[in-house]
C-alpha atoms as a PDB file:
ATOM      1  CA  UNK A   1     -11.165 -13.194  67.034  1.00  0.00           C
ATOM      2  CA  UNK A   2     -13.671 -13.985  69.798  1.00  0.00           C
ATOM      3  CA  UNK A   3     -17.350 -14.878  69.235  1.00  0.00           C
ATOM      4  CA  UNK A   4     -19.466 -12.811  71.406  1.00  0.00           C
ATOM      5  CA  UNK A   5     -23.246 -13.082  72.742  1.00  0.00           C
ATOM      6  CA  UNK A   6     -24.860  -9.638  73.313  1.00  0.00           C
ATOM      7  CA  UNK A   7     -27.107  -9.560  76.623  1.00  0.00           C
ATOM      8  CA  UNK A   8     -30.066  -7.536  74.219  1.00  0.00           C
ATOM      9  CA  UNK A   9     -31.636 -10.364  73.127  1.00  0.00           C
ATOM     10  CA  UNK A  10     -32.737 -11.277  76.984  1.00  0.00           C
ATOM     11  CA  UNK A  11     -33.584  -7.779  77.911  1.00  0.00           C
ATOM     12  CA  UNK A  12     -35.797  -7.169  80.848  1.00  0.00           C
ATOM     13  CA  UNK A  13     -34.466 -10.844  82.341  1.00  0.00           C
ATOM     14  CA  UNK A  14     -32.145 -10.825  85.407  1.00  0.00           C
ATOM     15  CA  UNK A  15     -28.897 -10.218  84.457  1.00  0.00           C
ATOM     16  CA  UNK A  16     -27.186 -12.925  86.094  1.00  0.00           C
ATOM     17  CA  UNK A  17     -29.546 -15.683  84.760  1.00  0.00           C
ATOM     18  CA  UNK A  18     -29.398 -13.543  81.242  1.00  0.00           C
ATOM     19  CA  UNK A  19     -25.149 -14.599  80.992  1.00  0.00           C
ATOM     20  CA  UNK A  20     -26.234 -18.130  82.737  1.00  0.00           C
ATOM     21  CA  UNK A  21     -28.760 -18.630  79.733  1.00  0.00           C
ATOM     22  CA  UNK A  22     -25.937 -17.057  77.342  1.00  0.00           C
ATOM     23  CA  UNK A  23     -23.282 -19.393  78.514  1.00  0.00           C
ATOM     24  CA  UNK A  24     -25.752 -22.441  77.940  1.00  0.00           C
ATOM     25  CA  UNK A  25     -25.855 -21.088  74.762  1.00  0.00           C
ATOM     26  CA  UNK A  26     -22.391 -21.233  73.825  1.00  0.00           C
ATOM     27  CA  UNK A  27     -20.392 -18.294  74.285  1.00  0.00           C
ATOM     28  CA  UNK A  28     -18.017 -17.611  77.418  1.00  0.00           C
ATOM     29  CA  UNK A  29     -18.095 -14.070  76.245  1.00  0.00           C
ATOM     30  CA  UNK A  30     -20.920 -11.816  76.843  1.00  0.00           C
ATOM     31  CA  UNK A  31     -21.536  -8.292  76.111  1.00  0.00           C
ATOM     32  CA  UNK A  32     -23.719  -6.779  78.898  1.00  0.00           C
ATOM     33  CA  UNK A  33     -26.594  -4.635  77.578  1.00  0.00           C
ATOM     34  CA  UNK A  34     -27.042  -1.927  80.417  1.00  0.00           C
ATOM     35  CA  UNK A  35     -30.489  -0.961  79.780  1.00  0.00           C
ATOM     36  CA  UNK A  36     -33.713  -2.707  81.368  1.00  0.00           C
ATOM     37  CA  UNK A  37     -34.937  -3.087  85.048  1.00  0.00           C
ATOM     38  CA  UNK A  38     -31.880  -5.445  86.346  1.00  0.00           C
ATOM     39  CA  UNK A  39     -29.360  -1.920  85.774  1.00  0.00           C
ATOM     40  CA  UNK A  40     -31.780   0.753  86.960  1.00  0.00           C
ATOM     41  CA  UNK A  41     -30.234   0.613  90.175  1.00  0.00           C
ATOM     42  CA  UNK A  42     -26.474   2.323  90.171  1.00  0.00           C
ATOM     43  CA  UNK A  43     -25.837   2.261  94.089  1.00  0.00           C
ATOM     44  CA  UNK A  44     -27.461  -0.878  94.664  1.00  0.00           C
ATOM     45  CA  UNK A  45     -27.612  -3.381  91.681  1.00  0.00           C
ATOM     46  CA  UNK A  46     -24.663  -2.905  90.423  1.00  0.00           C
ATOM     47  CA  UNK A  47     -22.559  -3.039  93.607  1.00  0.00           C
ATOM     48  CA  UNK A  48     -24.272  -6.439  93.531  1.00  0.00           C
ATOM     49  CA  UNK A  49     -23.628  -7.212  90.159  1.00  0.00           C
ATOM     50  CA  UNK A  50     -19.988  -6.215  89.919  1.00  0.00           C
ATOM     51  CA  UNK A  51     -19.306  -9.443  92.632  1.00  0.00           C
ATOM     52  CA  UNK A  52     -22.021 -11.642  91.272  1.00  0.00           C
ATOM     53  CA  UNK A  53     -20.833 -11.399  87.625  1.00  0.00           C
ATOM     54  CA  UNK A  54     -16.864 -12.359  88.156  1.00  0.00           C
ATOM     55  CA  UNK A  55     -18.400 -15.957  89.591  1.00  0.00           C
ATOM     56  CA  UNK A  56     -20.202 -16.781  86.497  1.00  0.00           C
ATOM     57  CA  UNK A  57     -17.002 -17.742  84.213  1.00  0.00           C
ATOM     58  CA  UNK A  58     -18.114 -15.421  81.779  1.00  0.00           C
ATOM     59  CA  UNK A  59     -15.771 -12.803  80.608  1.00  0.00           C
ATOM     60  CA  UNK A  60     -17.020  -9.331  79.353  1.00  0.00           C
ATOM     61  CA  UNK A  61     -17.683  -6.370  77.375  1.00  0.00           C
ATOM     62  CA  UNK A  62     -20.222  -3.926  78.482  1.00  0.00           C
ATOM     63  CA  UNK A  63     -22.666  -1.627  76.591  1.00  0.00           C
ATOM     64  CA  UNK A  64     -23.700   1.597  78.430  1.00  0.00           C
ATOM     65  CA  UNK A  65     -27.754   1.944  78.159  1.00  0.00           C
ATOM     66  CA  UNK A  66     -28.586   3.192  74.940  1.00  0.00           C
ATOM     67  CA  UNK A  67     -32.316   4.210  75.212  1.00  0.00           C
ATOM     68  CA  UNK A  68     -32.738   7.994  76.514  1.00  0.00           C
ATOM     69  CA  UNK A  69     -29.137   8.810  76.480  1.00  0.00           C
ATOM     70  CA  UNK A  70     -27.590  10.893  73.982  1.00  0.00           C
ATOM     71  CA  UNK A  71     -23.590  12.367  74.039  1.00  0.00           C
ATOM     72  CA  UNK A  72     -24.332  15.707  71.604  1.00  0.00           C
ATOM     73  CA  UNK A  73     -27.876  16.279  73.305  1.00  0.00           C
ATOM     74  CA  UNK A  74     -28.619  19.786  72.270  1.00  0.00           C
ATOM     75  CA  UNK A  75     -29.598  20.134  76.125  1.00  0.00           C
ATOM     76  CA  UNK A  76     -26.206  20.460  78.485  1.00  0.00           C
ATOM     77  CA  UNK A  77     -27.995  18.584  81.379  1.00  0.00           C
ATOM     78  CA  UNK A  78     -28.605  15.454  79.247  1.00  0.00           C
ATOM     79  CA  UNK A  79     -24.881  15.576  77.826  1.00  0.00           C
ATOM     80  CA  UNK A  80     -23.569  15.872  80.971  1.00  0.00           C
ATOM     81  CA  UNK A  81     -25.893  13.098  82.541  1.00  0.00           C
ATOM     82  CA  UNK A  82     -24.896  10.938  79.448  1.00  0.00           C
ATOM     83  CA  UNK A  83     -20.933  11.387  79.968  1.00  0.00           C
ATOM     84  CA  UNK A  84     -21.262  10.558  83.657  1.00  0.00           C
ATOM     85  CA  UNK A  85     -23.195   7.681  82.910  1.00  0.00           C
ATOM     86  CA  UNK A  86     -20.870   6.562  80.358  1.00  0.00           C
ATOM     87  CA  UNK A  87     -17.799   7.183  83.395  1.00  0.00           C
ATOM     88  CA  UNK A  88     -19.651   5.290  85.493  1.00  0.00           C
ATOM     89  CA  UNK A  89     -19.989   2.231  83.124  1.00  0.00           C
ATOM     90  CA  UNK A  90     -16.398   2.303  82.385  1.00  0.00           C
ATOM     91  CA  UNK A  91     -15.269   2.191  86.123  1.00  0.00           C
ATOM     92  CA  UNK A  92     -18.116  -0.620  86.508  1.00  0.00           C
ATOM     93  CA  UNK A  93     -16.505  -2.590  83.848  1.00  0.00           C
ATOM     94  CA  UNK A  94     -13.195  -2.583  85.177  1.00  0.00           C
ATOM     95  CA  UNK A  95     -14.321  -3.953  88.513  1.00  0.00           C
ATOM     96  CA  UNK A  96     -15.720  -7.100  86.560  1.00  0.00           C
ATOM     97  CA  UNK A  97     -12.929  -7.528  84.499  1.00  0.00           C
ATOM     98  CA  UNK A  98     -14.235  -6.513  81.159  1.00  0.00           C
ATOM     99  CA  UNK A  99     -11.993  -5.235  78.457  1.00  0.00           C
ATOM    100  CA  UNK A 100     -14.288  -3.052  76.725  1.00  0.00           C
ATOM    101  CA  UNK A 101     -16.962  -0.732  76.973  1.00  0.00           C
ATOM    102  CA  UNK A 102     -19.318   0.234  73.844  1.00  0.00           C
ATOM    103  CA  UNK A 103     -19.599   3.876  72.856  1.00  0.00           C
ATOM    104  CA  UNK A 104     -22.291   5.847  71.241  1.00  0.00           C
ATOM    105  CA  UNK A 105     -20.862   8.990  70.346  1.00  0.00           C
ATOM    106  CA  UNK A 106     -24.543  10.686  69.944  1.00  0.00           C
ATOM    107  CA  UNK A 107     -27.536  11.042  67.306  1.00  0.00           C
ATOM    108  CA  UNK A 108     -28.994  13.953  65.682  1.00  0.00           C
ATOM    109  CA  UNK A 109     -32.607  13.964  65.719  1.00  0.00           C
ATOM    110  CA  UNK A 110     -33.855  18.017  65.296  1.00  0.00           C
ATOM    111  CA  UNK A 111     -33.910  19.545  62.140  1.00  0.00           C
ATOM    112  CA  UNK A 112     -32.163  22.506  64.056  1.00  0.00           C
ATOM    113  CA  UNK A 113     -29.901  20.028  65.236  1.00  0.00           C
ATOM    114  CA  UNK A 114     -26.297  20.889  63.912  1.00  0.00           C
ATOM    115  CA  UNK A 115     -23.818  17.992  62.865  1.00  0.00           C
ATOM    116  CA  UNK A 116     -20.850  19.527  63.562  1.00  0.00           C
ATOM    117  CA  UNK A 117     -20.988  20.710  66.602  1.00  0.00           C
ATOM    118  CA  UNK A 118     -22.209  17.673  67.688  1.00  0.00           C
ATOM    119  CA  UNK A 119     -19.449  15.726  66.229  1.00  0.00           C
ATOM    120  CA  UNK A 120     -17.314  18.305  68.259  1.00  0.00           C
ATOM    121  CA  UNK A 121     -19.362  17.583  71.474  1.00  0.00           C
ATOM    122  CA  UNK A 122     -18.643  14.031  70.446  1.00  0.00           C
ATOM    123  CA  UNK A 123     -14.721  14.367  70.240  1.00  0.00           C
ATOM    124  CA  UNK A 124     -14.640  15.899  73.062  1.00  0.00           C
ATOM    125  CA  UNK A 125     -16.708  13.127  75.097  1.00  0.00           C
ATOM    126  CA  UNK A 126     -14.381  10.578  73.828  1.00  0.00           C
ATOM    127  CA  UNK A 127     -11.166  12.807  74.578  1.00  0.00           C
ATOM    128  CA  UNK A 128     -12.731  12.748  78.639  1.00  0.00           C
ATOM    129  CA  UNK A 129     -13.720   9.468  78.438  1.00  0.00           C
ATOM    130  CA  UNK A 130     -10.210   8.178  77.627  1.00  0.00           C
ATOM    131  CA  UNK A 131      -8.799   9.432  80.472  1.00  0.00           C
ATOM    132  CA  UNK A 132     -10.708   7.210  82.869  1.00  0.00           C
ATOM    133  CA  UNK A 133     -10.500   4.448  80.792  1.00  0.00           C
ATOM    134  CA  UNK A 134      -6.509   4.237  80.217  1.00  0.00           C
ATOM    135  CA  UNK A 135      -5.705   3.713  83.341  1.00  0.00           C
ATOM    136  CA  UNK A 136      -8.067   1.052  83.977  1.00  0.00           C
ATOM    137  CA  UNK A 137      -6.988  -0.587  80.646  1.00  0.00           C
ATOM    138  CA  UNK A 138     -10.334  -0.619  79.441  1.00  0.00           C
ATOM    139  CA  UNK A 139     -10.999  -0.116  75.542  1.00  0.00           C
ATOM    140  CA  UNK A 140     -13.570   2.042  74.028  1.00  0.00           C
ATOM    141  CA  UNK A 141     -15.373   0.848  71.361  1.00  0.00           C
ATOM    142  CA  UNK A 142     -16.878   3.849  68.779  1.00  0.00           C
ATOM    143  CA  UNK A 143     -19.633   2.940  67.130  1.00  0.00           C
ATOM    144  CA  UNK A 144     -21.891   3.476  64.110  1.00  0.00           C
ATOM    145  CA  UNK A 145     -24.672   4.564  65.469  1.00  0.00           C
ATOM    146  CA  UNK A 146     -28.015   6.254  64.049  1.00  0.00           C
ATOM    147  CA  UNK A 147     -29.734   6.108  60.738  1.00  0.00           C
ATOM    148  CA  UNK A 148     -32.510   7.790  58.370  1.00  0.00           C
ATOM    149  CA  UNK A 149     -31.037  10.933  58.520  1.00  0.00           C
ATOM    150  CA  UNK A 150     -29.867  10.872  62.248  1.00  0.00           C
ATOM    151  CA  UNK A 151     -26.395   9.499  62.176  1.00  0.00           C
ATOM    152  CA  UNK A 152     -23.933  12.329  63.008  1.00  0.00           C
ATOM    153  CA  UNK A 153     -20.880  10.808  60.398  1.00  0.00           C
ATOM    154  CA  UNK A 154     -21.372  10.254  56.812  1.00  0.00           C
ATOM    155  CA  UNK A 155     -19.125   7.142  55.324  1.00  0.00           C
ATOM    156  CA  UNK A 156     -16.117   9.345  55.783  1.00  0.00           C
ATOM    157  CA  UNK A 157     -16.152  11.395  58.580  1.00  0.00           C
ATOM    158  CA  UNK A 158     -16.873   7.772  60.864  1.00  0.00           C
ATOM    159  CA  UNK A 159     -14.134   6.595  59.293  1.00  0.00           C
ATOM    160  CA  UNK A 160     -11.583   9.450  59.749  1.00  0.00           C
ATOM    161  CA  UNK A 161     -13.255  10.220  63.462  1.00  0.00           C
ATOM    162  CA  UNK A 162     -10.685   9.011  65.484  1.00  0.00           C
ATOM    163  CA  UNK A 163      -7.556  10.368  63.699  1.00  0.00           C
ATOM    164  CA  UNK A 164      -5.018  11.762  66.508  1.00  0.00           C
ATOM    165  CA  UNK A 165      -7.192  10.194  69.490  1.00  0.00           C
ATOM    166  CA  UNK A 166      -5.354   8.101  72.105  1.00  0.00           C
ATOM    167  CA  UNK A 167      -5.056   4.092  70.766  1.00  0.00           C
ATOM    168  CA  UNK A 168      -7.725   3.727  73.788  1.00  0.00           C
ATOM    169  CA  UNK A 169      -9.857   4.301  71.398  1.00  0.00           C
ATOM    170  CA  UNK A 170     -10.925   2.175  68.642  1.00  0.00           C
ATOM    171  CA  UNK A 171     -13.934   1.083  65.866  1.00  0.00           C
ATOM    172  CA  UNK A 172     -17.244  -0.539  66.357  1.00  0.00           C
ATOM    173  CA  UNK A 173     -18.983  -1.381  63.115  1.00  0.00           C
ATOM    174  CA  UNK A 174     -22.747  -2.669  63.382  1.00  0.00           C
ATOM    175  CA  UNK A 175     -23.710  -4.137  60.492  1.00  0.00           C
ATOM    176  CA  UNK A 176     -27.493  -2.817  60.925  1.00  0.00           C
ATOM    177  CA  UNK A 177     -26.825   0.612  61.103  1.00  0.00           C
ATOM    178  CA  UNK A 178     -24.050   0.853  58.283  1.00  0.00           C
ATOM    179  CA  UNK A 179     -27.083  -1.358  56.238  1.00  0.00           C
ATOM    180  CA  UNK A 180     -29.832   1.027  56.996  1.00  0.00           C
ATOM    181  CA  UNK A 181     -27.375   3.704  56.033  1.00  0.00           C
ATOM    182  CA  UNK A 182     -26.533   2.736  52.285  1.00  0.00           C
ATOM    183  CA  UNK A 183     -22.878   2.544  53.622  1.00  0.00           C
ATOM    184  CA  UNK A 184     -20.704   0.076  51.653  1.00  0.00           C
ATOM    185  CA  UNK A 185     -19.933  -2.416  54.971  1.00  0.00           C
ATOM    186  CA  UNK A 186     -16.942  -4.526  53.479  1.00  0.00           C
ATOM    187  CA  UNK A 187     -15.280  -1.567  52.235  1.00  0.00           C
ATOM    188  CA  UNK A 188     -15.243  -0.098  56.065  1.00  0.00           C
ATOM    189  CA  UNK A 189     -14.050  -2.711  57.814  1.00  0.00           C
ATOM    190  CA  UNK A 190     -10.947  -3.341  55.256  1.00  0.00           C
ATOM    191  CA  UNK A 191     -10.469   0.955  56.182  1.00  0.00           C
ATOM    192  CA  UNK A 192     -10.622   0.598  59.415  1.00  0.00           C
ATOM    193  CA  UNK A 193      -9.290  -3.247  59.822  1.00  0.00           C
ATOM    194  CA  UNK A 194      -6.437  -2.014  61.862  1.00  0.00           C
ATOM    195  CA  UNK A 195      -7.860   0.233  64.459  1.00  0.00           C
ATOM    196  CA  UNK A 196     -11.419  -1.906  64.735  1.00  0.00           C
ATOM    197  CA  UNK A 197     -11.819  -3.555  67.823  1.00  0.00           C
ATOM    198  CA  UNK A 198     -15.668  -5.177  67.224  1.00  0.00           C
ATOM    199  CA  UNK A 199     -18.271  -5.625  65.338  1.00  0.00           C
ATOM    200  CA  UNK A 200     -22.065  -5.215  65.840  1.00  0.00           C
ATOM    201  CA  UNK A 201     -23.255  -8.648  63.945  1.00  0.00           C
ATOM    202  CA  UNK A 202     -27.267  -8.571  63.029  1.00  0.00           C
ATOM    203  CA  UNK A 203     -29.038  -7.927  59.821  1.00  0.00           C
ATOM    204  CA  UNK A 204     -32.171  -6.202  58.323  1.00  0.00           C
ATOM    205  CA  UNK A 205     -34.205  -5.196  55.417  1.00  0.00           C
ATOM    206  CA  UNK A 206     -32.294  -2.032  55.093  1.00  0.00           C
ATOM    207  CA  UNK A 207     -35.090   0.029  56.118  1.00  0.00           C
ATOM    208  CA  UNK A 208     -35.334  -0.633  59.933  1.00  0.00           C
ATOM    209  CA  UNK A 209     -32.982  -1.401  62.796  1.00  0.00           C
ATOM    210  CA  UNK A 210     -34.244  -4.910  63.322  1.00  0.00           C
ATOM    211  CA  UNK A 211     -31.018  -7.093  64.636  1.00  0.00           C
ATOM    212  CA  UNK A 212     -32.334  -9.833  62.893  1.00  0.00           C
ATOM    213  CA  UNK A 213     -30.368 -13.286  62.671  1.00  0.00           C
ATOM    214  CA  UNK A 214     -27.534 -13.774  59.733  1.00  0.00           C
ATOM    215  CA  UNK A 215     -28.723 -14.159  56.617  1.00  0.00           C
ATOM    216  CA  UNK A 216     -32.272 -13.194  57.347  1.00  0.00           C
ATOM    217  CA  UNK A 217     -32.397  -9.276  56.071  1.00  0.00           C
ATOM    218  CA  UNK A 218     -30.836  -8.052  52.864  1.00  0.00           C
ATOM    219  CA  UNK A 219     -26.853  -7.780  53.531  1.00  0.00           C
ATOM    220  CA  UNK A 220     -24.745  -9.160  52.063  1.00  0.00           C
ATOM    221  CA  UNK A 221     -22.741 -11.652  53.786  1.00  0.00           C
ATOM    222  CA  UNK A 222     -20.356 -13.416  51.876  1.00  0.00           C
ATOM    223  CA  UNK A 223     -18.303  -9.797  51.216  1.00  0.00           C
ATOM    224  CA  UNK A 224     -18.429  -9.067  54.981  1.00  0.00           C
ATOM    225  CA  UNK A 225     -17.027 -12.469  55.674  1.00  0.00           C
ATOM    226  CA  UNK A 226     -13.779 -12.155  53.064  1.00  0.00           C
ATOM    227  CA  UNK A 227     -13.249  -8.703  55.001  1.00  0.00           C
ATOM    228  CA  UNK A 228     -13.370  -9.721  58.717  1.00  0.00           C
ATOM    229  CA  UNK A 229     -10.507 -12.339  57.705  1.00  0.00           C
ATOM    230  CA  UNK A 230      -8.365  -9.085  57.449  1.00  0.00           C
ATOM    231  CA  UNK A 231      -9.529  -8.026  60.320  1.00  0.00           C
ATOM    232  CA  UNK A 232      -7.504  -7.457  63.946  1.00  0.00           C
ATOM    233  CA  UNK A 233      -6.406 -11.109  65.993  1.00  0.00           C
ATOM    234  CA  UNK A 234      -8.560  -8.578  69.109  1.00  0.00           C
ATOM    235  CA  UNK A 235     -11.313  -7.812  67.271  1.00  0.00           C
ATOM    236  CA  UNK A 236     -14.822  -9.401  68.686  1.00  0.00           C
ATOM    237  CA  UNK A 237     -17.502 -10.156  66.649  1.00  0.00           C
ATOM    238  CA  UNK A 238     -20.683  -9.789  68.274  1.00  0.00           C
ATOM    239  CA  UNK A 239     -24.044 -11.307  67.706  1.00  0.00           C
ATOM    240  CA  UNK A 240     -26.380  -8.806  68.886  1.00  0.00           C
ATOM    241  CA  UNK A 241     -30.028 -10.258  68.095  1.00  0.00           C
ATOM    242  CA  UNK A 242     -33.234  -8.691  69.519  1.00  0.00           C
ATOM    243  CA  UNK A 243     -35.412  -9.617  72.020  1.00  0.00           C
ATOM    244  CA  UNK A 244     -37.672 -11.185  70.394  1.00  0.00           C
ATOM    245  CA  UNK A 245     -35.304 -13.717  68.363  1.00  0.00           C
ATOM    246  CA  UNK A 246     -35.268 -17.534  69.725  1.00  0.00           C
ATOM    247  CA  UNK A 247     -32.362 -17.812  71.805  1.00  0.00           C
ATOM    248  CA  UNK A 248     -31.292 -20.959  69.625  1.00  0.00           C
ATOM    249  CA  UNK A 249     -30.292 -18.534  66.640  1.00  0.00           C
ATOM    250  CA  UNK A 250     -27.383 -17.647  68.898  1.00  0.00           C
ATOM    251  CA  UNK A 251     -25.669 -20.742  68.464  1.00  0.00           C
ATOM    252  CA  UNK A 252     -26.648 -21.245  64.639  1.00  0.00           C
ATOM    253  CA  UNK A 253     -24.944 -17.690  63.894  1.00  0.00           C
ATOM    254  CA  UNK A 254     -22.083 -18.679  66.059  1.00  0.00           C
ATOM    255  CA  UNK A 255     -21.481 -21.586  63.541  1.00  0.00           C
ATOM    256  CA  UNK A 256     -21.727 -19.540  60.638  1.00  0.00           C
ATOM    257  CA  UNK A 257     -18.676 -17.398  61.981  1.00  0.00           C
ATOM    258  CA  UNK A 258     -16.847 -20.455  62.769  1.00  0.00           C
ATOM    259  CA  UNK A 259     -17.468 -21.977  59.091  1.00  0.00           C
ATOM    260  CA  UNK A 260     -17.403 -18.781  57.209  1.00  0.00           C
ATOM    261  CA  UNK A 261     -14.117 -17.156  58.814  1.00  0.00           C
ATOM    262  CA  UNK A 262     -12.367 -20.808  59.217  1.00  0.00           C
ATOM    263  CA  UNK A 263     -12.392 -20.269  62.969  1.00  0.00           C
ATOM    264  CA  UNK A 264     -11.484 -23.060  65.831  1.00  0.00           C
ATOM    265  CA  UNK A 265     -14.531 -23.020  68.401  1.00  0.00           C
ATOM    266  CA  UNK A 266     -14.224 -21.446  71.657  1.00  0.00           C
END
C-alpha cells in the first residue's frame, strides 16, 4: 500500500510548487486535484504541465475537477462536457505517468431527478471511459461520491456497481462521504477489499463533508484500520485534507497509517 498526499489541500496554489510543497511534506506520491486556476487552461497549462510534472520525482494519480461537473446531469450538454473532460484527464494522466485517474460517477441533486437512470447514464460513462483508459494502462478509480440525499448508490448498489465491468475499473472509498452517509465503512472495504484500488482518507462530524485530519470528526478509526490490513498490496490510501488544514497534518496522518497498518515508510 502507498501513502498518498492529495493536491486539495493547496488548492488555488501553482501546481508545480503545490507537489514541491507536498514532496517536502513527505509523500513521493501525489494525487493531482484538477480544479482551481493552475488547470483552467486545457491547451495551454496543461501542455505545460504534462512536461513540468515528470521532472518533479513525484509519481501520480489524478482527480478530474469535481466542482461544476456532473456524469448523470439531467442536461445532455453537461454530461457530454463532463465525459470529455473526464477523456481528456485520462489521456493527460498517461502522458505524466500516472496510474490512476479518480472517477465521480455523478450526483443527484433535483427532486425530479431519477436514480436509476442516472446510475444507467453512469454505467455507461464508465463502460466509454474504459476504453480510453485500457490501452493507456491507466486505472479508474469509482468513487463514493454525494451525500444528504444526493448520492446515486445506496450501501448496496455502490457495492455491486461494477459487477461485469472490465478489471480497468475498480473502488474508491472516501471515508467522508460513506460517514456522512450512515454507511457502515469497515464493512465496505472488507466487500470490496479485492477489487478496491484507493481510499479517500479524511474525517468529519458526520453531518458535513469537511476532510478534516484523522481522528478529528466522529469515525471510527480503529475498525477502518483492522480492515485496510485486508486490503489489496495496490491499493493507495489517500490523505485528502482541505484547504484550510495546516499542511503539517499531512505528515502526522501519514504516521498514523504507518503505525496503525504496521507499514515500512516510503
Amino acid at each position: 500500500m502507498n501513502i498518498c498526499y492529495s493536491e486539495l489541500i493547496l488548492l488555488g496554489g501553482p501546481v508545480i510548487d503545490n507537489v514541491k510543497k507536498l514532496m517536502s511534506s513527505g509523500s513521493q506520491k501525489i494525487e493531482l486535484m484538477m480544479d482551481g486556476a493552475g488547470w483552467d487552461d486545457i491547451n495551454g497549462t496543461w501542455s505545460k504541465l504534462a512536461i513540468e510534472l515528470p521532472k518533479t520525482g513525484a509519481s501520480f494519480s489524478v482527480h478530474p475537477a469535481a466542482w461544476d461537473t456532473n456524469l448523470t446531469s439531467q442536461t445532455k450538454v453537461l454530461r457530454d462536457a463532463t465525459l470529455q473532460l473526464h477523456k481528456d484527464t485520462i489521456i493527460f494522466a498517461s502522458k505524466i505517468g500516472a496510474e490512476q485517474v479518480v472517477l465521480h460517477p455523478g450526483f443527484s441533486y433535483s427532486p425530479a431527478f431519477d436514480k436509476k437512470t442516472a446510475q444507467r447514464q453512469a454505467r455507461a460513462a464508465t463502460e466509454e471511459l474504459i476504453t480510453i483508459a485500457k490501452p493507456l494502462g491507466i486505472k479508474l478509480a469509482f468513487e463514493n461520491v454525494g451525500y444528504n440525499g444526493s448520492c446515486l448508490y445506496t450501501f448496496d448498489e455502490f457495492a455491486t456497481s461494477l459487477d461485469g465491468l472490465d478489471d480497468t475499473v475498480g473502488y474508491l472509498i472516501d471515508t467522508g462521504h460513506a460517514n456522512i452517509n450512515g454507511w457502515d465503512i469497515a464493512k465496505l472495504i472488507g466487500r470490496l477489499s479485492d477489487r478496491l484500488f484507493a481510499l479517500h482518507i479524511h474525517d468529519n462530524n458526520g453531518i458535513s463533508d469537511q476532510h478534516l485530519p484523522i481522528c478529528q470528526g466522529n469515525i471510527k478509526w480503529q475498525q477502518i484500520f483492522n480492515a485496510i490490513k485486508n486490503v489489496r498490496e495496490d491499493c493507495e490510501l489517500i490523505l485528502e485534507y482541505a484547504p484550510s488544514v495546516p499542511l503539517e497534518r499531512l505528515p502526522e496522518g501519514k504516521a498514523i497509517l504507518l503505525a496503525q497498518l504496521s507499514l515500512n515508510s516510503f
